[in-house]
C-alpha atoms as a PDB file:
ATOM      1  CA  UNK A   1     -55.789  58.814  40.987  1.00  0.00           C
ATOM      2  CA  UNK A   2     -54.189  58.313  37.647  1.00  0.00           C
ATOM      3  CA  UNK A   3     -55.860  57.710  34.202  1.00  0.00           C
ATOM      4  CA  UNK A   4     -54.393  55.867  31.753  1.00  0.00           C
ATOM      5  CA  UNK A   5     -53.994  58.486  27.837  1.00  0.00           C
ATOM      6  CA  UNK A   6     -54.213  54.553  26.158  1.00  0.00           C
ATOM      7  CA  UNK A   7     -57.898  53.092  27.120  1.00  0.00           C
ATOM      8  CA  UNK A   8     -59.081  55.917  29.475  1.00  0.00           C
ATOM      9  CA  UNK A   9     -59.199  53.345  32.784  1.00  0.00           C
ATOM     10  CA  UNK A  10     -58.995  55.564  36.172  1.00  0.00           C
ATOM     11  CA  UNK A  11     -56.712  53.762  38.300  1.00  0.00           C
ATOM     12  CA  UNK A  12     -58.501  52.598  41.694  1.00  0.00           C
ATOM     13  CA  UNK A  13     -57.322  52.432  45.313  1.00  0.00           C
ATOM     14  CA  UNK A  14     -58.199  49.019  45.422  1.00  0.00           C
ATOM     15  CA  UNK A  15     -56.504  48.129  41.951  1.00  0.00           C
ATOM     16  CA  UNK A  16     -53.260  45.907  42.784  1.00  0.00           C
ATOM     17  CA  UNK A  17     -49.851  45.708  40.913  1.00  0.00           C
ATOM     18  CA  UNK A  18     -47.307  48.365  40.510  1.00  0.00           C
ATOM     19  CA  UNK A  19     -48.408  51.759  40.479  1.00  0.00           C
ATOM     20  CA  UNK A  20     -46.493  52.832  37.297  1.00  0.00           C
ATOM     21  CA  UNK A  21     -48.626  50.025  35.313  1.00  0.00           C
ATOM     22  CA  UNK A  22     -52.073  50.232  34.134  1.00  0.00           C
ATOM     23  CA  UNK A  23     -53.873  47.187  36.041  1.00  0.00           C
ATOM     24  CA  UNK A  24     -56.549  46.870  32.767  1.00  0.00           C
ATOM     25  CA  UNK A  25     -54.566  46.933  29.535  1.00  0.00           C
ATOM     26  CA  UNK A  26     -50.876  46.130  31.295  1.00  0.00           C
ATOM     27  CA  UNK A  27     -49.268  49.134  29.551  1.00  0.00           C
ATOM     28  CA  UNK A  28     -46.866  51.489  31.806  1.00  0.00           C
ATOM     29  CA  UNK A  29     -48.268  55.184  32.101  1.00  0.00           C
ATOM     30  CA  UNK A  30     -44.960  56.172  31.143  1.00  0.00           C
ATOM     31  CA  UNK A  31     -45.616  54.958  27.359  1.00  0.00           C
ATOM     32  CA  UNK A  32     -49.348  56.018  26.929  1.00  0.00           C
ATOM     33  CA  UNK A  33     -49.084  59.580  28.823  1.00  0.00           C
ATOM     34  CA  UNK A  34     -45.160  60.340  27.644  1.00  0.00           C
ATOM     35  CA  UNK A  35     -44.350  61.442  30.799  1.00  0.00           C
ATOM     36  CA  UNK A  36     -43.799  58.963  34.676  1.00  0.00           C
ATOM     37  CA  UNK A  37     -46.350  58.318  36.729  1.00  0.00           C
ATOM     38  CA  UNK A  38     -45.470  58.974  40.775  1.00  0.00           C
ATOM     39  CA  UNK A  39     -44.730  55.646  42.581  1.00  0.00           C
ATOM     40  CA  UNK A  40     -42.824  52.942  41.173  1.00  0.00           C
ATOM     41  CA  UNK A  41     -40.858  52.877  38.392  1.00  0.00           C
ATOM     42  CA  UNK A  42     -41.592  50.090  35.548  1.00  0.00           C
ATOM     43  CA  UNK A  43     -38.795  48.458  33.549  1.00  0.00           C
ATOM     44  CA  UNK A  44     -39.864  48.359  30.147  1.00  0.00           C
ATOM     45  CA  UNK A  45     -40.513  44.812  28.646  1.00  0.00           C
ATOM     46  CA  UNK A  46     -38.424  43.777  25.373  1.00  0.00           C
ATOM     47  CA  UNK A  47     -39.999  45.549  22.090  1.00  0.00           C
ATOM     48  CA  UNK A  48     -41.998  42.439  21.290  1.00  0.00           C
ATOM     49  CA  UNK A  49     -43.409  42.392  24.316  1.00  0.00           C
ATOM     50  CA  UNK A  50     -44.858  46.014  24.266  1.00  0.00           C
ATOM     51  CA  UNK A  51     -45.978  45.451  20.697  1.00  0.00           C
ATOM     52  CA  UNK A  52     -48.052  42.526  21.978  1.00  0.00           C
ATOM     53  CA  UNK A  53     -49.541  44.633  24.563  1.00  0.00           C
ATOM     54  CA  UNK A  54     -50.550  47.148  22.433  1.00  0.00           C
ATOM     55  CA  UNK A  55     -52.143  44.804  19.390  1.00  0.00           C
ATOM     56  CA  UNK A  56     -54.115  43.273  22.591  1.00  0.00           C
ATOM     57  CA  UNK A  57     -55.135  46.912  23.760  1.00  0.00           C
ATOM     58  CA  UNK A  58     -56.139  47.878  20.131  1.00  0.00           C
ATOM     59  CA  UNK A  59     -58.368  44.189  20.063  1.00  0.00           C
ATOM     60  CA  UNK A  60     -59.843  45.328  23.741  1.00  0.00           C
ATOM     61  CA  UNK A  61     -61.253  48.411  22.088  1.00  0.00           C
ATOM     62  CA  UNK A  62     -62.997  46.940  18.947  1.00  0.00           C
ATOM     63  CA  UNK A  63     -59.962  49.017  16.788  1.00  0.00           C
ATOM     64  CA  UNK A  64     -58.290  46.561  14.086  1.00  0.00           C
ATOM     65  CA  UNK A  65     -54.634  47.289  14.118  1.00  0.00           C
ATOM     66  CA  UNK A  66     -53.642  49.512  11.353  1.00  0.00           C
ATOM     67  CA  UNK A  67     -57.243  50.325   9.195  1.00  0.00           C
ATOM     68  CA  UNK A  68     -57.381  54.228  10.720  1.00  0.00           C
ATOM     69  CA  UNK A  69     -53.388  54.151   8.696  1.00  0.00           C
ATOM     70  CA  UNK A  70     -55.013  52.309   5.268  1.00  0.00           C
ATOM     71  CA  UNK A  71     -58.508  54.762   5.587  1.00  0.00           C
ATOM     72  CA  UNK A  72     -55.678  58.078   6.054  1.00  0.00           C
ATOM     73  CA  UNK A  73     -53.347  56.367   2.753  1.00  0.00           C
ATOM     74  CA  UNK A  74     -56.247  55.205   0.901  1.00  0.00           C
ATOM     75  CA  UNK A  75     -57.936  58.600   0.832  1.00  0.00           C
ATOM     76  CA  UNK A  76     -54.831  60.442  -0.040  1.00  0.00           C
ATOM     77  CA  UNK A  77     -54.570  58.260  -2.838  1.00  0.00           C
ATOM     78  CA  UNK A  78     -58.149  58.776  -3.901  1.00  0.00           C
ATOM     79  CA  UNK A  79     -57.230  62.471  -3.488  1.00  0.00           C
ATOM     80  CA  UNK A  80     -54.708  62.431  -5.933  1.00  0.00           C
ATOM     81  CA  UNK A  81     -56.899  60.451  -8.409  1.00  0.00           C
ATOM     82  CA  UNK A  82     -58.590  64.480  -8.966  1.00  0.00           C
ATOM     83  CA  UNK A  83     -55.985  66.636  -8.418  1.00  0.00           C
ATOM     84  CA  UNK A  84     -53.623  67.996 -11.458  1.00  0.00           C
ATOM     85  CA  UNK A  85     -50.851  66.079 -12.569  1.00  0.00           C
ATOM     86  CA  UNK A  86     -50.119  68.242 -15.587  1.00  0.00           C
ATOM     87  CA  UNK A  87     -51.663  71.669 -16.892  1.00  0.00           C
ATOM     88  CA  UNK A  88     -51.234  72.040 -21.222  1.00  0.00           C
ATOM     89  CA  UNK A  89     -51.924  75.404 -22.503  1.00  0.00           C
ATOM     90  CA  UNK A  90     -55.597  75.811 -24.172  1.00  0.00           C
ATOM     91  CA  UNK A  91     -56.482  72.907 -22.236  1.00  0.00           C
ATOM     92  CA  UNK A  92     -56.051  73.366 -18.837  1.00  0.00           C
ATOM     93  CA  UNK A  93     -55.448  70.772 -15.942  1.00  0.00           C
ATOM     94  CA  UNK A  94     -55.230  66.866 -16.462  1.00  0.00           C
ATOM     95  CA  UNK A  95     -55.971  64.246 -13.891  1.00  0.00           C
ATOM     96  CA  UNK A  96     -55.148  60.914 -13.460  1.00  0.00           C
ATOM     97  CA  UNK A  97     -58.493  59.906 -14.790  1.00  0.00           C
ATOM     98  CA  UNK A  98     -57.998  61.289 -17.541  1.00  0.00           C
ATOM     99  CA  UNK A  99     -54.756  59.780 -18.581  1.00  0.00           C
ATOM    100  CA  UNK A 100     -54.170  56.801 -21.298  1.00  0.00           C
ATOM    101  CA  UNK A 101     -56.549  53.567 -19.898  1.00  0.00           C
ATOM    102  CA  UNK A 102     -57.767  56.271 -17.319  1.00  0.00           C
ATOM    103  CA  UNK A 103     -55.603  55.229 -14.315  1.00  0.00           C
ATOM    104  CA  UNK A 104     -56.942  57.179 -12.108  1.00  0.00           C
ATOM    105  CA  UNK A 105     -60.465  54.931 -11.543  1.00  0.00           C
ATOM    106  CA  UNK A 106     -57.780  51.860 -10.935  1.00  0.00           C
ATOM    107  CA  UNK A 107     -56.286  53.478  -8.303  1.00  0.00           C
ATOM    108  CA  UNK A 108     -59.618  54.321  -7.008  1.00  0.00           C
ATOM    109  CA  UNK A 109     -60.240  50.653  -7.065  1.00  0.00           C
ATOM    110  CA  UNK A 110     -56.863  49.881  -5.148  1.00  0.00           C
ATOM    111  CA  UNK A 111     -58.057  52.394  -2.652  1.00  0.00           C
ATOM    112  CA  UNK A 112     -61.012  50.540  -2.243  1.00  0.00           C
ATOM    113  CA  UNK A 113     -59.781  47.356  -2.230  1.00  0.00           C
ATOM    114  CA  UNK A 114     -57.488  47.895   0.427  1.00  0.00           C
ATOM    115  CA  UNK A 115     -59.815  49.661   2.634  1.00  0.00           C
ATOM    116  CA  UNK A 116     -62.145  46.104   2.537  1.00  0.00           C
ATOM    117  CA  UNK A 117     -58.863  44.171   3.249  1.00  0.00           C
ATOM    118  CA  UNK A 118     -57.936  46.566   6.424  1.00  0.00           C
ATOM    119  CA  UNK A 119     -61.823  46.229   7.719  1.00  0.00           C
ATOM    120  CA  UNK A 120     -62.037  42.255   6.697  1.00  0.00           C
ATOM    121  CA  UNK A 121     -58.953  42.198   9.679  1.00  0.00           C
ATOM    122  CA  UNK A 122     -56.657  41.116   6.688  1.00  0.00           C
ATOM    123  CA  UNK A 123     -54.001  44.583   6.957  1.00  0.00           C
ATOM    124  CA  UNK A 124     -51.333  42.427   5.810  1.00  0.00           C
ATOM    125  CA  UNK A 125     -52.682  41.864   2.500  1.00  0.00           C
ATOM    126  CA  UNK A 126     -52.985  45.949   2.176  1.00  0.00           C
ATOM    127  CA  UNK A 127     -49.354  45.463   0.637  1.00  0.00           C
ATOM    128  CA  UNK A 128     -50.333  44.084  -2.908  1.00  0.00           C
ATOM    129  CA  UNK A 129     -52.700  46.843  -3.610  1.00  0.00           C
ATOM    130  CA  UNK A 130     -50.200  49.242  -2.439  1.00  0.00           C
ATOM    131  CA  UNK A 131     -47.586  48.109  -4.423  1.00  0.00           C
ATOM    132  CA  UNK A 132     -49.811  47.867  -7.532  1.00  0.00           C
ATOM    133  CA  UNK A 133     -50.824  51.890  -7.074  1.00  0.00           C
ATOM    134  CA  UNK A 134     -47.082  52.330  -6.571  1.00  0.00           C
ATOM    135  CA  UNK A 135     -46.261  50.969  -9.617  1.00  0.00           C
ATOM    136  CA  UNK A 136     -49.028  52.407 -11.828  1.00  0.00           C
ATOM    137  CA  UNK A 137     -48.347  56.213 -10.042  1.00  0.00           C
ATOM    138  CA  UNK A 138     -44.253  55.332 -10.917  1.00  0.00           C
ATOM    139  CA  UNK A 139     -45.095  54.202 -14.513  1.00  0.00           C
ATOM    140  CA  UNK A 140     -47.385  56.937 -14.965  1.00  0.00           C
ATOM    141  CA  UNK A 141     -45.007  59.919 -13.665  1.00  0.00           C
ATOM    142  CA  UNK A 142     -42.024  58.413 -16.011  1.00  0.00           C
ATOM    143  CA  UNK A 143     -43.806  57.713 -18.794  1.00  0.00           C
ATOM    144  CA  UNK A 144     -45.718  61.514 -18.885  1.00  0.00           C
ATOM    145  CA  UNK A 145     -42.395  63.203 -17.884  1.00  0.00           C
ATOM    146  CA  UNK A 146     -40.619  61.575 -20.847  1.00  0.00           C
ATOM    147  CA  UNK A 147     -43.548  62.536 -23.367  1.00  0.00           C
ATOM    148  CA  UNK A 148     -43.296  65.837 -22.125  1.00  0.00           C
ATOM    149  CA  UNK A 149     -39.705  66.261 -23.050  1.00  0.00           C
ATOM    150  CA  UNK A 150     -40.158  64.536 -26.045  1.00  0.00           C
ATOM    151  CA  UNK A 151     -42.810  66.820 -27.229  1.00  0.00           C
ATOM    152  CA  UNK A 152     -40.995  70.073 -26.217  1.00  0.00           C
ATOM    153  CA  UNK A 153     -37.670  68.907 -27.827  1.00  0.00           C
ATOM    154  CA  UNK A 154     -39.461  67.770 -30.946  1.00  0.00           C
ATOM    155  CA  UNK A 155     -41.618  71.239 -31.510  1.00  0.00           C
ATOM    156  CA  UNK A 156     -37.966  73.177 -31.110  1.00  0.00           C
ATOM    157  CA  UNK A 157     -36.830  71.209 -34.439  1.00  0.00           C
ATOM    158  CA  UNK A 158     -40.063  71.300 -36.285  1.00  0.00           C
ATOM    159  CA  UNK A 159     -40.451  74.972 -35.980  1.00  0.00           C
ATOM    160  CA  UNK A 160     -36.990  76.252 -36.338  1.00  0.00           C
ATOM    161  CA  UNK A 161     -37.093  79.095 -38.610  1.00  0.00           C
ATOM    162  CA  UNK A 162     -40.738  79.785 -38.007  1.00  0.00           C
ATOM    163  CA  UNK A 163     -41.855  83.052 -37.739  1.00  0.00           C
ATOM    164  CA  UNK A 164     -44.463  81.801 -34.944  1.00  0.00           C
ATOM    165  CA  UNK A 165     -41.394  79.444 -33.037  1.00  0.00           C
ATOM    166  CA  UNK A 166     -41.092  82.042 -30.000  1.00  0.00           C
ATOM    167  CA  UNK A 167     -44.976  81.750 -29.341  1.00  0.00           C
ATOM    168  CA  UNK A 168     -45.005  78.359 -29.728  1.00  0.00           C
ATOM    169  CA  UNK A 169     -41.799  77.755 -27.908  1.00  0.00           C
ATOM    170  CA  UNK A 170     -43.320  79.959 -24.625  1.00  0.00           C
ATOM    171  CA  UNK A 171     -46.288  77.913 -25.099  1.00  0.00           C
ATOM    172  CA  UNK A 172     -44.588  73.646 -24.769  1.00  0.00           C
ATOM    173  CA  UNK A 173     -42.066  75.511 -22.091  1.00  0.00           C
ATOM    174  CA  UNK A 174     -45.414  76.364 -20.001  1.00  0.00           C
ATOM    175  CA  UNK A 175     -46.420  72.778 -19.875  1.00  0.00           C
ATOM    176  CA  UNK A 176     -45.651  71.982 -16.409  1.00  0.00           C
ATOM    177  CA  UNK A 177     -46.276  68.742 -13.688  1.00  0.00           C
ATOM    178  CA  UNK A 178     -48.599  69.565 -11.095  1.00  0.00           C
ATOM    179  CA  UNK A 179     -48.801  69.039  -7.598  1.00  0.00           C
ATOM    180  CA  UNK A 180     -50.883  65.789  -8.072  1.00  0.00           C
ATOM    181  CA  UNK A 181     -48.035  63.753  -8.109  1.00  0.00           C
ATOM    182  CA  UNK A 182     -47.595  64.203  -4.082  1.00  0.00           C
ATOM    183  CA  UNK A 183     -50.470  62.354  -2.667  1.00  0.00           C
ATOM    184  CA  UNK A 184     -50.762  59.657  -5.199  1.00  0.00           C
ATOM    185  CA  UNK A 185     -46.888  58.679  -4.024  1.00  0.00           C
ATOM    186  CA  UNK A 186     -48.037  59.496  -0.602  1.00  0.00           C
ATOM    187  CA  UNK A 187     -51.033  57.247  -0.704  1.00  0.00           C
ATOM    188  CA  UNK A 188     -49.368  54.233  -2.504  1.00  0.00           C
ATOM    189  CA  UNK A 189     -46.066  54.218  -0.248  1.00  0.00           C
ATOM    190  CA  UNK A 190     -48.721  54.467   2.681  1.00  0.00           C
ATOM    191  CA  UNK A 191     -50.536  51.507   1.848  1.00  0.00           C
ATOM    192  CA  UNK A 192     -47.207  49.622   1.380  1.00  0.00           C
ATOM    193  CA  UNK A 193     -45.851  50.774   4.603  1.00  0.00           C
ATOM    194  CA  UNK A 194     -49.137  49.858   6.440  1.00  0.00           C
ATOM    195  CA  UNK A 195     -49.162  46.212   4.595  1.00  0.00           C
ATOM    196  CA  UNK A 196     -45.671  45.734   5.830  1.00  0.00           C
ATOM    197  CA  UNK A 197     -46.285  46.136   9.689  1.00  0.00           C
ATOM    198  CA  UNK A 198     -45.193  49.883   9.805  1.00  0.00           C
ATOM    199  CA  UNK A 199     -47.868  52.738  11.161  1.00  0.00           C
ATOM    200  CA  UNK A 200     -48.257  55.924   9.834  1.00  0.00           C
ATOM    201  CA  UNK A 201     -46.372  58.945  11.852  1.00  0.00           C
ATOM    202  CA  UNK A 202     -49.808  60.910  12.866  1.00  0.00           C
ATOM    203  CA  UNK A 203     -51.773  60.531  15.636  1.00  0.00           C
END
C-alpha cells in the first residue's frame, strides 16, 4: 500500500484511478513523496494546474494558503524589533524601539496586522504591511548609517589638536551596526514575498 507525504491518505485496494495518483487529494506521489511510486507513471499537469491542486489540498485540511509563511516573517520581524541595531560606547545596545518616533512598536503593529490579514483568509493584502515595514527598516538603516558617519567625521574636525582626540577617536570608531538589521529585512521582504503569491523556502 502506498501513503500519500501530502494529506497522509493510505492508498486502498479498492481505490480506482492510476496508481501513481493519490485517489483523495488528486496529487501524484511523485510530487508529495519526491521520489515515483511503483505502477504507472503520471504525466504532470501544466503548473496551474498543480497549483490548483495544491490550494484545494491546503482548503481540504483547514490550512489557509500561506499564514504558516506570514506567522514565520511576521515573527522574524517582531524579532528584530529587540535585537541591536547599533551599540554606542557608555551606552550600550539600541533597538528599534528605541529609535526617533520609536519604530520598532510600528513594526510590531505591521507584524500584527498582517498576521490578522493571513488568518482573516485575506494573504494577499499581507503585501501593504510588508512593504510599509520595508520601507520604515530601509529608511531607518540609511538614515542611522548616515548619522553615524556624520558624527564620526564631524568629532575628527572638532577635536583636531586635542590632547584627548585619540581616546575620543577609538571611542566614535567603536560605534558599530548590529546584527539587528538581518531579521527586520528578513521579516519585511517575507511579508512582501508572501503578499505577492510567493512561499517561503522552509518546510
Amino acid at each position: 500500500m502506498t501513503k500519500c507525504s501530502g494529506c497522509g491518505y493510505v492508498r486502498q485496494e479498492s481505490d480506482a484511478g492510476s496508481l501513481a495518483v493519490c485517489p483523495r487529494c488528486n496529487v501524484p506521489y511523485l510530487w508529495s513523496a519526491g521520489e515515483a511510486s511503483q505502477g504507472d507513471e503520471a504525466e504532470a499537469p501544466p503548473r496551474s494546474v498543480r497549483a490548483t491542486r495544491l490550494r484545494k489540498n491546503a482548503a481540504a485540511t483547514g490550512e489557509p494558503q500561506g499564514v504558516r509563511d506570514v506567522v514565520i516573517s511576521a515573527l522574524v520581524l517582531a524579532v528584530g524589533c529587540f535585537a541591536p541595531l547599533m551599540s554606542v560606547p557608555l551606552v550600550g545596545s539600541i533597538t528599534a524601539t528605541q529609535l526617533r518616533f520609536s519604530d520598532g512598536y510600528v513594526l510590531l503593529a505591521l507584524a500584527g496586522l498582517a498576521v490578522w490579514f493571513a488568518y482573516s483568509d485575506k494573504v494577499r493584502l499581507v503585501r501593504w504591511p510588508g512593504w510599509a515595514a520595508l520601507g520604515i527598516v530601509t529608511f531607518d538603516f540609511v538614515a542611522l548609517f548616515m548619522r553615524v558617519q556624520q558624527a564620526k567625521t564631524d568629532m575628527q574636525a572638532n577635536l583636531e589638536g586635542n590632547p584627548f582626540a585619540g581616546i575620543a577617536e577609538a571611542m566614535a570608531q567603536s560605534i558599530q551596526l548590529q546584527w539587528g538589521w538581518v531579521p527586520l529585512f528578513a521579516g519585511a521582504i517575507g511579508l512582501v514575498l508572501v503578499g505577492h503569491g510567493r512561499r517561503l523556502p522552509v518546510r
